[in-house]
Every structure is written in C-alpha cells, then in structure tokens.
C-alpha atoms as a PDB file:
ATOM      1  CA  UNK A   1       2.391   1.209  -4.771  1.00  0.00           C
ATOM      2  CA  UNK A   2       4.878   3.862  -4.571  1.00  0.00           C
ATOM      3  CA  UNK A   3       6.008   6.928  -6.939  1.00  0.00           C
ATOM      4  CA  UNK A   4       7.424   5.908 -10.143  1.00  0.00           C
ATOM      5  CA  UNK A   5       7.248   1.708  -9.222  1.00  0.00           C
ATOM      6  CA  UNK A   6       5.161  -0.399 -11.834  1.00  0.00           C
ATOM      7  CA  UNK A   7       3.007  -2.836  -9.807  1.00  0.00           C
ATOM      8  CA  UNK A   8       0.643  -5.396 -11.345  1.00  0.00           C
ATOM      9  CA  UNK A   9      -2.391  -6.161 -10.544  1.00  0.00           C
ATOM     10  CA  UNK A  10      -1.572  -9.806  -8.676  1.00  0.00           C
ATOM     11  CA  UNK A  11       1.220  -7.883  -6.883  1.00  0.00           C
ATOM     12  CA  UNK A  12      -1.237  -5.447  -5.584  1.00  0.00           C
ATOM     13  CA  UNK A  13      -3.752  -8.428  -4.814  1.00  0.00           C
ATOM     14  CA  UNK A  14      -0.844  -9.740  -2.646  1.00  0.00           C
ATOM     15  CA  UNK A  15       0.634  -6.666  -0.927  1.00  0.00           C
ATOM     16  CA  UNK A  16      -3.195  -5.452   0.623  1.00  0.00           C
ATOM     17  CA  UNK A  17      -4.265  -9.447   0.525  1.00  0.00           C
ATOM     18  CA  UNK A  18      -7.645  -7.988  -1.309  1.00  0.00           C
ATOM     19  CA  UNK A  19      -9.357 -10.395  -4.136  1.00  0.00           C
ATOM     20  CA  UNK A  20      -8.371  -9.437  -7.565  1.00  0.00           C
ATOM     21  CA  UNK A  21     -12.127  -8.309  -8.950  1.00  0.00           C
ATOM     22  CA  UNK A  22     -11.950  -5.448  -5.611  1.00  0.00           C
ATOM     23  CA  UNK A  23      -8.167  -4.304  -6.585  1.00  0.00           C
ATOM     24  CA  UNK A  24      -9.532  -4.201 -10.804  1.00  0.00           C
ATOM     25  CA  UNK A  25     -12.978  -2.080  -9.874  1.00  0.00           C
ATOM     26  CA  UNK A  26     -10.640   0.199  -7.366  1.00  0.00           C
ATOM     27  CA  UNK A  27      -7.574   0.636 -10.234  1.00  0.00           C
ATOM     28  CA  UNK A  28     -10.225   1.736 -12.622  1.00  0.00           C
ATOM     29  CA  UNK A  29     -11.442   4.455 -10.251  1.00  0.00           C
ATOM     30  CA  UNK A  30      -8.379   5.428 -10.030  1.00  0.00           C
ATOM     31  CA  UNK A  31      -7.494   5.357 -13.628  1.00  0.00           C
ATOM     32  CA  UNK A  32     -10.454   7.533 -14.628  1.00  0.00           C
ATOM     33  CA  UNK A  33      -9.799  10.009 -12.088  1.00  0.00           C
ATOM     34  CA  UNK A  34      -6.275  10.613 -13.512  1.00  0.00           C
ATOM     35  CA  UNK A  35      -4.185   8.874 -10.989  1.00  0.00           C
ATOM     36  CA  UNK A  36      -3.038   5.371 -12.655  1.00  0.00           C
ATOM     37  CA  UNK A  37      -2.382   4.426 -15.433  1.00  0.00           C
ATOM     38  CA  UNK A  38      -2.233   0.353 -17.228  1.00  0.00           C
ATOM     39  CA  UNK A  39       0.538  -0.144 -19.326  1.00  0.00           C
ATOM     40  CA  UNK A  40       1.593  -3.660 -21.222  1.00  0.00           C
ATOM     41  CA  UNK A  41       2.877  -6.051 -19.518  1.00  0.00           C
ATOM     42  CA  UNK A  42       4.704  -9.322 -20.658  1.00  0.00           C
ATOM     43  CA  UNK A  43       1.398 -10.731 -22.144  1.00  0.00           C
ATOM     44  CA  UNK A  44      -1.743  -8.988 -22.664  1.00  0.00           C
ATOM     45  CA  UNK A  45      -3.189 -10.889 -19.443  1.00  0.00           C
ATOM     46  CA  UNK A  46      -0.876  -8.897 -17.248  1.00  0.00           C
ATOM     47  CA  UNK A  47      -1.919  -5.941 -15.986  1.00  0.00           C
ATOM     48  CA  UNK A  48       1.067  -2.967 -14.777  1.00  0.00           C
ATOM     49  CA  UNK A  49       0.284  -0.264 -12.817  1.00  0.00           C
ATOM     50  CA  UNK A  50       1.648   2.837 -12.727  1.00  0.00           C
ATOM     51  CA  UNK A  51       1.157   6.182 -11.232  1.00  0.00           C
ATOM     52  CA  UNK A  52       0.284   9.217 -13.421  1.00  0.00           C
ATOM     53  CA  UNK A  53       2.149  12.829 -12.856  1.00  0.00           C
ATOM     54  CA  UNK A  54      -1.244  13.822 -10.909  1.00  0.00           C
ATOM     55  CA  UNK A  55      -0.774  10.114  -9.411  1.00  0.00           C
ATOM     56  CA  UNK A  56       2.528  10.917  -7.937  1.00  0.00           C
ATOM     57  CA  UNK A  57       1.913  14.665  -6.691  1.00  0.00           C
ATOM     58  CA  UNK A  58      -1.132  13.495  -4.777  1.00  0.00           C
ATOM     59  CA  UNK A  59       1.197  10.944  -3.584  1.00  0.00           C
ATOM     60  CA  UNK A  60       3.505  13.047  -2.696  1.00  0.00           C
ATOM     61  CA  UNK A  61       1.561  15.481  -0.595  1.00  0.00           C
ATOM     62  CA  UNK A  62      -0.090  12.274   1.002  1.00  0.00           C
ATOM     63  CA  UNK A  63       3.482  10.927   2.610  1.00  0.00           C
ATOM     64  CA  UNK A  64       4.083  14.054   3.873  1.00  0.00           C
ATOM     65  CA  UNK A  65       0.661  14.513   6.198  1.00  0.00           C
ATOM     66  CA  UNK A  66       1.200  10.391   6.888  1.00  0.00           C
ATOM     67  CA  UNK A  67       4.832  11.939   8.196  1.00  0.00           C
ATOM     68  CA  UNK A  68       3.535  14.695  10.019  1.00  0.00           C
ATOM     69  CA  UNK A  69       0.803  12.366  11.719  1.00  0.00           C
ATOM     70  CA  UNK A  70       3.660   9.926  12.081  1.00  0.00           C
ATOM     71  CA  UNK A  71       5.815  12.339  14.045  1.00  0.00           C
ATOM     72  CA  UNK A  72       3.109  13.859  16.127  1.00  0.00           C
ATOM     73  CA  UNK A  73       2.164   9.876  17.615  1.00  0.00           C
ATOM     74  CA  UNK A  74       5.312   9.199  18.752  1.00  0.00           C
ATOM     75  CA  UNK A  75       6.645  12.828  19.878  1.00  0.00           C
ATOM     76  CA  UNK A  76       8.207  12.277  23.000  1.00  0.00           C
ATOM     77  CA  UNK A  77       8.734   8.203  22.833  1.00  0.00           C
ATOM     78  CA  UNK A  78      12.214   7.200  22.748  1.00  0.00           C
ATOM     79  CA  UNK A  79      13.475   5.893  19.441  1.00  0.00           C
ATOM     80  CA  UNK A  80      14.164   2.410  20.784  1.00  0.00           C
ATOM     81  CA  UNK A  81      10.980   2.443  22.068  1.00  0.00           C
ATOM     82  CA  UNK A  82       9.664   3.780  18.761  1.00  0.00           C
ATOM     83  CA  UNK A  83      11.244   0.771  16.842  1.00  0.00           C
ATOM     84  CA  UNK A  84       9.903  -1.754  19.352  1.00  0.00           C
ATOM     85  CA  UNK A  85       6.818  -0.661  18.149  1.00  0.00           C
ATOM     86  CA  UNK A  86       7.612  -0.687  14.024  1.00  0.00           C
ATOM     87  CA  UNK A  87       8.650  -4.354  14.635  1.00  0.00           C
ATOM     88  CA  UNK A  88       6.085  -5.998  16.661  1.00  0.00           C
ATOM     89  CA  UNK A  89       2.848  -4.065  14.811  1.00  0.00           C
ATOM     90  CA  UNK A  90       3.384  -6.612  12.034  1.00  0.00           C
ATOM     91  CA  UNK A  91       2.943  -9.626  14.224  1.00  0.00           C
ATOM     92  CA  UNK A  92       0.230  -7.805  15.872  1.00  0.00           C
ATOM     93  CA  UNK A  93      -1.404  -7.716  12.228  1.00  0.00           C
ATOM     94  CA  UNK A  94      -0.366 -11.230  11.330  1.00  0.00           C
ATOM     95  CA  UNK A  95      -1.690 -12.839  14.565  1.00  0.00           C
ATOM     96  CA  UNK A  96      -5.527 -10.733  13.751  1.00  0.00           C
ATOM     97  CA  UNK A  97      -5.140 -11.875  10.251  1.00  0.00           C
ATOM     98  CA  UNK A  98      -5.031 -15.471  11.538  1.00  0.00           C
ATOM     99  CA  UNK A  99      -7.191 -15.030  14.506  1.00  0.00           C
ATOM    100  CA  UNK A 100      -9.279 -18.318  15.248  1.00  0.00           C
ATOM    101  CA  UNK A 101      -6.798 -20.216  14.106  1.00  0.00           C
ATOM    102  CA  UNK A 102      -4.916 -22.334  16.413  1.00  0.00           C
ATOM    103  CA  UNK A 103      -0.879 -21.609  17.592  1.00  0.00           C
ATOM    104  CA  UNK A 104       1.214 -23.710  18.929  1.00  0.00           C
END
C-alpha cells in the first residue's frame, strides 16, 4: 500500500501472499491506531483500504529512512551492478517461496 492508493483487502492478501483473517486482525490495528482507514467498496463485502493523513506522514518519513538505508547498502556498487541485483532478488524470493518443489 502506498500514499493516497485504495487497496482492498484481497489485493493486500495477494501483494504480501498472507491469509486474509492475518491481513483483517493487522488492518484493524492499524485502523485504531489512526493509520487506515475502510471505506465502501462496490458491495458491502469489499473491503478498501486507505491511508489516513497520520497514515501517509508516517509513510512518508518511513520511505525516506528505507532510502537512506537503501543508499548506504549499495554506496560504492556500480549502478549496473546495482540493477543486477534489483532484478534477480525477485527470483531469489520466488525460488524460496517454492523451495521443495521440484524445477525442471
């Protein structure tokens, strides 16, 4: 989820591949903390997510350490180098996400 973008609840579910009942228990932490917010969706089984004003300025000032973390790991690795990495850490992911299963 990311400032301003209305996510539902099955979206979320899909994005972190966490079962629905988790994602529900951790959205209302969140929404009695101050942070999200449900709004309508189509029908009244949908759930949308959105970020609150306190939602977004605590997401704000969390990108920005994730950036300064981000720069300080790969300070001094060439860029190509640096994007070599950004595309094969998702099939490093996929492949322990499947582990145990057999590849051809």
């Amino acid at each position: 989820m990311y400032s301003s973008e209305l996510c539902t609840l099955v979206e979320i579910c899909k994005y972190y591949q966490i079962e629905k009942p988790n994602v529900t228990r951790i959205v209302q932490k969140l929404e009695e903390q101050g942070i999200v917010e449900q709004i309508p969706g189509k029908d009244r089984r949908e759930k949308v997510i959105r970020m609150t004003e306190r939602g977004e300025n605590l997401y704000r000032q969390c990108r920005a350490e994730i950036t300064g973390l981000e720069q300080q790991a790969m300070k001094g690795i060439p860029e190509a180098e640096q994007e070599m990495v950004f595309e094969l850490l998702p099939q490093i992911r996929d492949n322990l996400d499947h582990k145990g299963e057999e590849t051809n």
